[in-house]
C-alpha atoms as a PDB file:
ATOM      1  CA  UNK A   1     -26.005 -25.300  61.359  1.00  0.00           C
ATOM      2  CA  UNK A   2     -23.937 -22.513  62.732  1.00  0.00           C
ATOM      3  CA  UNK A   3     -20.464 -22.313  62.141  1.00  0.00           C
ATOM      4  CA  UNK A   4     -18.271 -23.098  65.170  1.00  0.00           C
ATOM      5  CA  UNK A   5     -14.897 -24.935  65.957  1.00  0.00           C
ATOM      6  CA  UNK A   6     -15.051 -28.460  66.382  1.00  0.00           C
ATOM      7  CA  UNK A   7     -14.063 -30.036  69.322  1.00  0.00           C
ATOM      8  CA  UNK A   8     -11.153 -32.041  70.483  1.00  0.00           C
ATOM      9  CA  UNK A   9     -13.250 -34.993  72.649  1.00  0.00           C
ATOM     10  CA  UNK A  10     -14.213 -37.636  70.128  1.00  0.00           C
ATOM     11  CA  UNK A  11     -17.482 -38.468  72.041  1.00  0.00           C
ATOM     12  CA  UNK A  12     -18.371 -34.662  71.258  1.00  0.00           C
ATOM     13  CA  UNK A  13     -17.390 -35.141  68.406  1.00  0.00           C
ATOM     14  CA  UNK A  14     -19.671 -38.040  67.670  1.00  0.00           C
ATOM     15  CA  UNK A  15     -22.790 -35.810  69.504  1.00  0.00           C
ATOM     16  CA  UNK A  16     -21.456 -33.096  66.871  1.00  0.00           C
ATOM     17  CA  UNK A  17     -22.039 -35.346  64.054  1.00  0.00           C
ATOM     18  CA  UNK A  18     -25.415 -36.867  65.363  1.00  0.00           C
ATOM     19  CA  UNK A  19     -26.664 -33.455  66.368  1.00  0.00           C
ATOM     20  CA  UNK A  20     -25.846 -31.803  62.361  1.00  0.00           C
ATOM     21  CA  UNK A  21     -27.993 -34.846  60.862  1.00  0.00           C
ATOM     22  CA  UNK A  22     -31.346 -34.542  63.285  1.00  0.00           C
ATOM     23  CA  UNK A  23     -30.511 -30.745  62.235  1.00  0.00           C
ATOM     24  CA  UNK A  24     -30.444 -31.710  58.711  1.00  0.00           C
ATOM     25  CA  UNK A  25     -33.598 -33.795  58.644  1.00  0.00           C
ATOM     26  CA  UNK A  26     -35.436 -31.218  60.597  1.00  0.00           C
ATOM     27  CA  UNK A  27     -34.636 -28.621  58.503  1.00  0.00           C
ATOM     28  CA  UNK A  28     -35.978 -30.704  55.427  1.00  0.00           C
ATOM     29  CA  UNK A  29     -39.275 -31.223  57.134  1.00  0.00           C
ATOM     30  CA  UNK A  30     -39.562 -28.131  57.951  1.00  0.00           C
ATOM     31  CA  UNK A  31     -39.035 -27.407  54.220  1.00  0.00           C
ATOM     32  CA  UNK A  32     -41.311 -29.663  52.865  1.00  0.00           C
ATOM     33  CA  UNK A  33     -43.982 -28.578  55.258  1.00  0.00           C
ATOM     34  CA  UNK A  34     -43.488 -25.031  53.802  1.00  0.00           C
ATOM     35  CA  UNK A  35     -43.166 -26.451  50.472  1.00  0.00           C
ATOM     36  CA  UNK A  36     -46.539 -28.194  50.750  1.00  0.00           C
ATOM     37  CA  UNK A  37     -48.422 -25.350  52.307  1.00  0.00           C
ATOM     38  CA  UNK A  38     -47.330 -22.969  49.438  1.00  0.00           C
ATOM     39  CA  UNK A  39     -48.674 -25.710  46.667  1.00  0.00           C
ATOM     40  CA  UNK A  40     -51.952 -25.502  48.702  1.00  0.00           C
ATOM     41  CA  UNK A  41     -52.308 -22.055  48.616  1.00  0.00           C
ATOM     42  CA  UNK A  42     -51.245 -22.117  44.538  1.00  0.00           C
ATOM     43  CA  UNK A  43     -53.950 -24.241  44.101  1.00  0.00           C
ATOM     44  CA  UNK A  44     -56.489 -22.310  46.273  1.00  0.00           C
ATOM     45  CA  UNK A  45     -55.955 -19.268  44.683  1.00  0.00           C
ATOM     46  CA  UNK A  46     -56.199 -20.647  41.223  1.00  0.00           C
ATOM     47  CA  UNK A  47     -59.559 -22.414  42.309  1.00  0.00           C
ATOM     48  CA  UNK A  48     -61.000 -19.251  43.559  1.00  0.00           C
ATOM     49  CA  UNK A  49     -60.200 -17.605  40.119  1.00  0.00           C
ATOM     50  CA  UNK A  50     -61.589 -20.460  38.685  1.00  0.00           C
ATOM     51  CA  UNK A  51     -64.525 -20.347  40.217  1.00  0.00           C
ATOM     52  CA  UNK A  52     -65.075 -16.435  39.396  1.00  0.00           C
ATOM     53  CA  UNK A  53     -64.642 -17.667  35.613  1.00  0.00           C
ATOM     54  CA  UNK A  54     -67.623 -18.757  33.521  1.00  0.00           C
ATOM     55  CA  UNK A  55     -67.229 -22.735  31.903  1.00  0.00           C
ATOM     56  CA  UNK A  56     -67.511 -21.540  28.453  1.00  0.00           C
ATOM     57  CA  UNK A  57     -64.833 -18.986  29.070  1.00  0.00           C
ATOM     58  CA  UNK A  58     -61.986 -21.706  27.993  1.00  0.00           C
ATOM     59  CA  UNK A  59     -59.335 -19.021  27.240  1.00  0.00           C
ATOM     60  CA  UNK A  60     -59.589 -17.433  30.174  1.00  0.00           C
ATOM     61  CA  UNK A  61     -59.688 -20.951  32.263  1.00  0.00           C
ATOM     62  CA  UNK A  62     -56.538 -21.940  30.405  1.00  0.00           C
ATOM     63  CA  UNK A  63     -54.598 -19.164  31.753  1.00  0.00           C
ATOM     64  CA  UNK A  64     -55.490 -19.476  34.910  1.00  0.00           C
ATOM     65  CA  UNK A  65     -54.131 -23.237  35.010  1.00  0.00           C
ATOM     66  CA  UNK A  66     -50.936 -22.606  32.953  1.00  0.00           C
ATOM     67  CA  UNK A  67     -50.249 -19.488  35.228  1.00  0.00           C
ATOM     68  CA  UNK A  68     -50.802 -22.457  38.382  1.00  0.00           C
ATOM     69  CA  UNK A  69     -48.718 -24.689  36.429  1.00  0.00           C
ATOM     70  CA  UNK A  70     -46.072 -22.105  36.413  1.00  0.00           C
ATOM     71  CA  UNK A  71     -46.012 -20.651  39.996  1.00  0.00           C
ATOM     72  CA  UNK A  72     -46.170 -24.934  41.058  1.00  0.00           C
ATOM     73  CA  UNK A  73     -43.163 -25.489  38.807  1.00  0.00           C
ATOM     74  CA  UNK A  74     -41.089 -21.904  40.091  1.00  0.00           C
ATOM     75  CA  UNK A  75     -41.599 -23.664  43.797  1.00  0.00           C
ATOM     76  CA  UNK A  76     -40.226 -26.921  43.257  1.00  0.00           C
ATOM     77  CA  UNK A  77     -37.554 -25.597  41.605  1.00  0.00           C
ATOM     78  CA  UNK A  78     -36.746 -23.429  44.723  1.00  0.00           C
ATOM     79  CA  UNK A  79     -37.672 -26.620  47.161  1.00  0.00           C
ATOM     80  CA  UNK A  80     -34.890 -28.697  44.953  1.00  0.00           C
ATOM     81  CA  UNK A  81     -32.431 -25.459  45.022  1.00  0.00           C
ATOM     82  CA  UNK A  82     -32.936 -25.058  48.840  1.00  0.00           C
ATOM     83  CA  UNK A  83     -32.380 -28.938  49.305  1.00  0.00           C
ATOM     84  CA  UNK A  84     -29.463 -29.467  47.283  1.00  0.00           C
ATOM     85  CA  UNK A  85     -27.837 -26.402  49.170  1.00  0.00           C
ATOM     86  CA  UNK A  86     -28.530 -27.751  52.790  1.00  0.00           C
ATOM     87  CA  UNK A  87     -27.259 -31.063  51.462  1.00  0.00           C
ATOM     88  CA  UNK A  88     -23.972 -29.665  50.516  1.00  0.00           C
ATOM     89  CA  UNK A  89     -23.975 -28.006  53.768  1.00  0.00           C
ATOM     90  CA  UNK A  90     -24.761 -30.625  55.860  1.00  0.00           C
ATOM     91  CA  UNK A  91     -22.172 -32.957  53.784  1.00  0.00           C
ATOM     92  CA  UNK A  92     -19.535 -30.537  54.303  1.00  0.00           C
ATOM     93  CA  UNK A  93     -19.905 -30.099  57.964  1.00  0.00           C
ATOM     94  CA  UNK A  94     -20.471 -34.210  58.458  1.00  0.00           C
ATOM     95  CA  UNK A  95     -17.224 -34.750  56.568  1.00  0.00           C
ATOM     96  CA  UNK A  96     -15.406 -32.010  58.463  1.00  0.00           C
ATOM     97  CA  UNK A  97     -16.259 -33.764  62.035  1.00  0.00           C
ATOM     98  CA  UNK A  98     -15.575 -37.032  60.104  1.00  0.00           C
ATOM     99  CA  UNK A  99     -12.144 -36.209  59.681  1.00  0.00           C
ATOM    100  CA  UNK A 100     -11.506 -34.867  63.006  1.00  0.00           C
ATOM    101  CA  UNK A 101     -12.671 -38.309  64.422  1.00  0.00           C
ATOM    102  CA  UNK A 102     -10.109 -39.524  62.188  1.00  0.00           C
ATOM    103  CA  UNK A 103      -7.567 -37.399  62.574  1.00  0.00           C
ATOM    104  CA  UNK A 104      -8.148 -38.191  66.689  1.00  0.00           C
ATOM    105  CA  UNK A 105      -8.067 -41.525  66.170  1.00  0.00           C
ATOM    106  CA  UNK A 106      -4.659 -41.065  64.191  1.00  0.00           C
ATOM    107  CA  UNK A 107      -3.079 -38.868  66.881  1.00  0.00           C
ATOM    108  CA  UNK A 108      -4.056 -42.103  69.509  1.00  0.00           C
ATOM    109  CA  UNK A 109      -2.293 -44.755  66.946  1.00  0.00           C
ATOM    110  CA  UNK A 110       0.549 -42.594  66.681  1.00  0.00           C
ATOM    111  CA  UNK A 111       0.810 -42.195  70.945  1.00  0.00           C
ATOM    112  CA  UNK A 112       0.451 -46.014  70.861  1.00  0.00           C
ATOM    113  CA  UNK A 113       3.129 -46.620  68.859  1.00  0.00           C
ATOM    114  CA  UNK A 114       5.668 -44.560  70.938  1.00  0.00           C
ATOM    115  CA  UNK A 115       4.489 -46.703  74.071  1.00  0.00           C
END
Protein backbone atom coordinates (compact mmCIF):
# COMPACT_ATOMS: atom_id res chain seq x y z
CA UNK A 1 0.00 0.00 0.00
CA UNK A 2 1.08 3.55 -0.40
CA UNK A 3 2.63 5.33 2.22
CA UNK A 4 0.46 8.01 3.85
CA UNK A 5 -0.24 9.45 7.44
CA UNK A 6 -2.59 7.70 9.44
CA UNK A 7 -5.48 9.20 10.67
CA UNK A 8 -6.69 10.50 13.94
CA UNK A 9 -10.62 8.98 13.80
CA UNK A 10 -10.42 5.46 15.16
CA UNK A 11 -13.29 4.26 12.85
CA UNK A 12 -10.80 5.34 9.94
CA UNK A 13 -8.57 3.93 11.48
CA UNK A 14 -10.27 0.58 11.68
CA UNK A 15 -11.33 1.08 7.59
CA UNK A 16 -7.38 1.74 7.37
CA UNK A 17 -6.62 -1.52 8.82
CA UNK A 18 -9.44 -3.53 6.97
CA UNK A 19 -8.66 -1.79 3.72
CA UNK A 20 -4.38 -2.84 4.00
CA UNK A 21 -5.53 -6.65 4.53
CA UNK A 22 -8.20 -6.97 1.36
CA UNK A 23 -5.01 -5.06 -0.19
CA UNK A 24 -2.79 -7.67 1.08
CA UNK A 25 -4.80 -10.68 -0.01
CA UNK A 26 -5.39 -9.17 -3.36
CA UNK A 27 -2.08 -8.56 -4.01
CA UNK A 28 -1.24 -12.33 -3.20
CA UNK A 29 -3.79 -13.51 -5.68
CA UNK A 30 -2.77 -11.50 -7.97
CA UNK A 31 0.69 -13.05 -7.37
CA UNK A 32 -0.16 -16.42 -7.46
CA UNK A 33 -2.17 -15.95 -10.59
CA UNK A 34 1.09 -14.61 -12.17
CA UNK A 35 2.98 -17.20 -10.46
CA UNK A 36 0.83 -19.95 -11.99
CA UNK A 37 0.68 -18.56 -15.47
CA UNK A 38 4.56 -18.36 -15.63
CA UNK A 39 4.80 -22.31 -14.46
CA UNK A 40 2.40 -22.88 -17.44
CA UNK A 41 4.31 -21.26 -19.85
CA UNK A 42 7.74 -23.14 -18.29
CA UNK A 43 6.13 -26.14 -18.95
CA UNK A 44 4.80 -25.26 -22.47
CA UNK A 45 7.90 -24.25 -23.68
CA UNK A 46 9.75 -27.23 -22.41
CA UNK A 47 6.96 -29.50 -24.06
CA UNK A 48 7.36 -27.86 -27.34
CA UNK A 49 11.18 -28.58 -27.16
CA UNK A 50 10.31 -31.81 -26.19
CA UNK A 51 8.35 -32.53 -28.76
CA UNK A 52 11.03 -31.22 -31.48
CA UNK A 53 13.40 -33.92 -29.73
CA UNK A 54 13.57 -37.52 -30.95
CA UNK A 55 12.71 -40.43 -27.89
CA UNK A 56 15.99 -42.02 -28.25
CA UNK A 57 17.70 -38.70 -27.91
CA UNK A 58 17.81 -39.17 -23.86
CA UNK A 59 20.65 -36.62 -23.38
CA UNK A 60 19.19 -34.13 -25.08
CA UNK A 61 15.56 -34.84 -23.32
CA UNK A 62 17.34 -34.67 -19.98
CA UNK A 63 18.40 -31.21 -20.47
CA UNK A 64 15.52 -30.00 -21.50
CA UNK A 65 13.71 -31.19 -18.14
CA UNK A 66 16.57 -30.22 -15.74
CA UNK A 67 16.74 -26.75 -17.56
CA UNK A 68 12.47 -26.79 -16.67
CA UNK A 69 13.32 -27.96 -13.35
CA UNK A 70 15.53 -25.03 -12.95
CA UNK A 71 13.58 -22.04 -14.43
CA UNK A 72 10.30 -23.82 -12.06
CA UNK A 73 12.59 -23.72 -9.04
CA UNK A 74 14.19 -19.79 -9.92
CA UNK A 75 10.18 -18.81 -9.85
CA UNK A 76 9.16 -20.10 -6.68
CA UNK A 77 11.94 -18.82 -5.18
CA UNK A 78 10.96 -15.29 -6.46
CA UNK A 79 7.01 -16.09 -5.60
CA UNK A 80 8.35 -16.93 -1.80
CA UNK A 81 10.80 -13.70 -1.96
CA UNK A 82 7.92 -11.47 -3.26
CA UNK A 83 5.53 -12.97 -0.49
CA UNK A 84 7.63 -12.78 2.41
CA UNK A 85 8.35 -9.03 1.41
CA UNK A 86 4.58 -7.98 1.09
CA UNK A 87 4.11 -9.84 4.36
CA UNK A 88 6.56 -7.74 6.16
CA UNK A 89 4.96 -4.87 4.55
CA UNK A 90 1.64 -5.49 5.23
CA UNK A 91 2.68 -6.50 9.01
CA UNK A 92 4.38 -3.34 9.42
CA UNK A 93 1.67 -1.10 8.23
CA UNK A 94 -1.18 -3.37 10.28
CA UNK A 95 0.90 -2.91 13.42
CA UNK A 96 1.48 0.78 12.76
CA UNK A 97 -2.52 1.49 12.59
CA UNK A 98 -2.66 -1.05 15.48
CA UNK A 99 -0.90 1.14 17.66
CA UNK A 100 -2.56 4.25 16.73
CA UNK A 101 -5.92 2.55 17.74
CA UNK A 102 -4.14 2.04 20.84
CA UNK A 103 -2.53 4.91 21.39
CA UNK A 104 -6.34 6.62 20.72
CA UNK A 105 -7.78 4.54 22.96
CA UNK A 106 -5.02 5.58 25.61
CA UNK A 107 -5.44 9.32 24.97
CA UNK A 108 -9.57 8.58 25.79
CA UNK A 109 -8.57 6.62 29.23
CA UNK A 110 -6.35 9.29 30.10
CA UNK A 111 -9.37 12.24 29.31
CA UNK A 112 -11.55 9.90 31.43
CA UNK A 113 -9.57 9.92 34.20
CA UNK A 114 -9.32 13.78 34.48
CA UNK A 115 -13.29 13.82 34.38
Amino acid sequence: MPEQTLPKDKTALSKLYQDTIDYHRDYLNRLHEAFNQHCEAIGAKAKDQLSKIDESDEEKRKEILVTEQKDLDEALTQLKTAINQNNADARKKLEEIQNKIEESAMDLEAELAKL
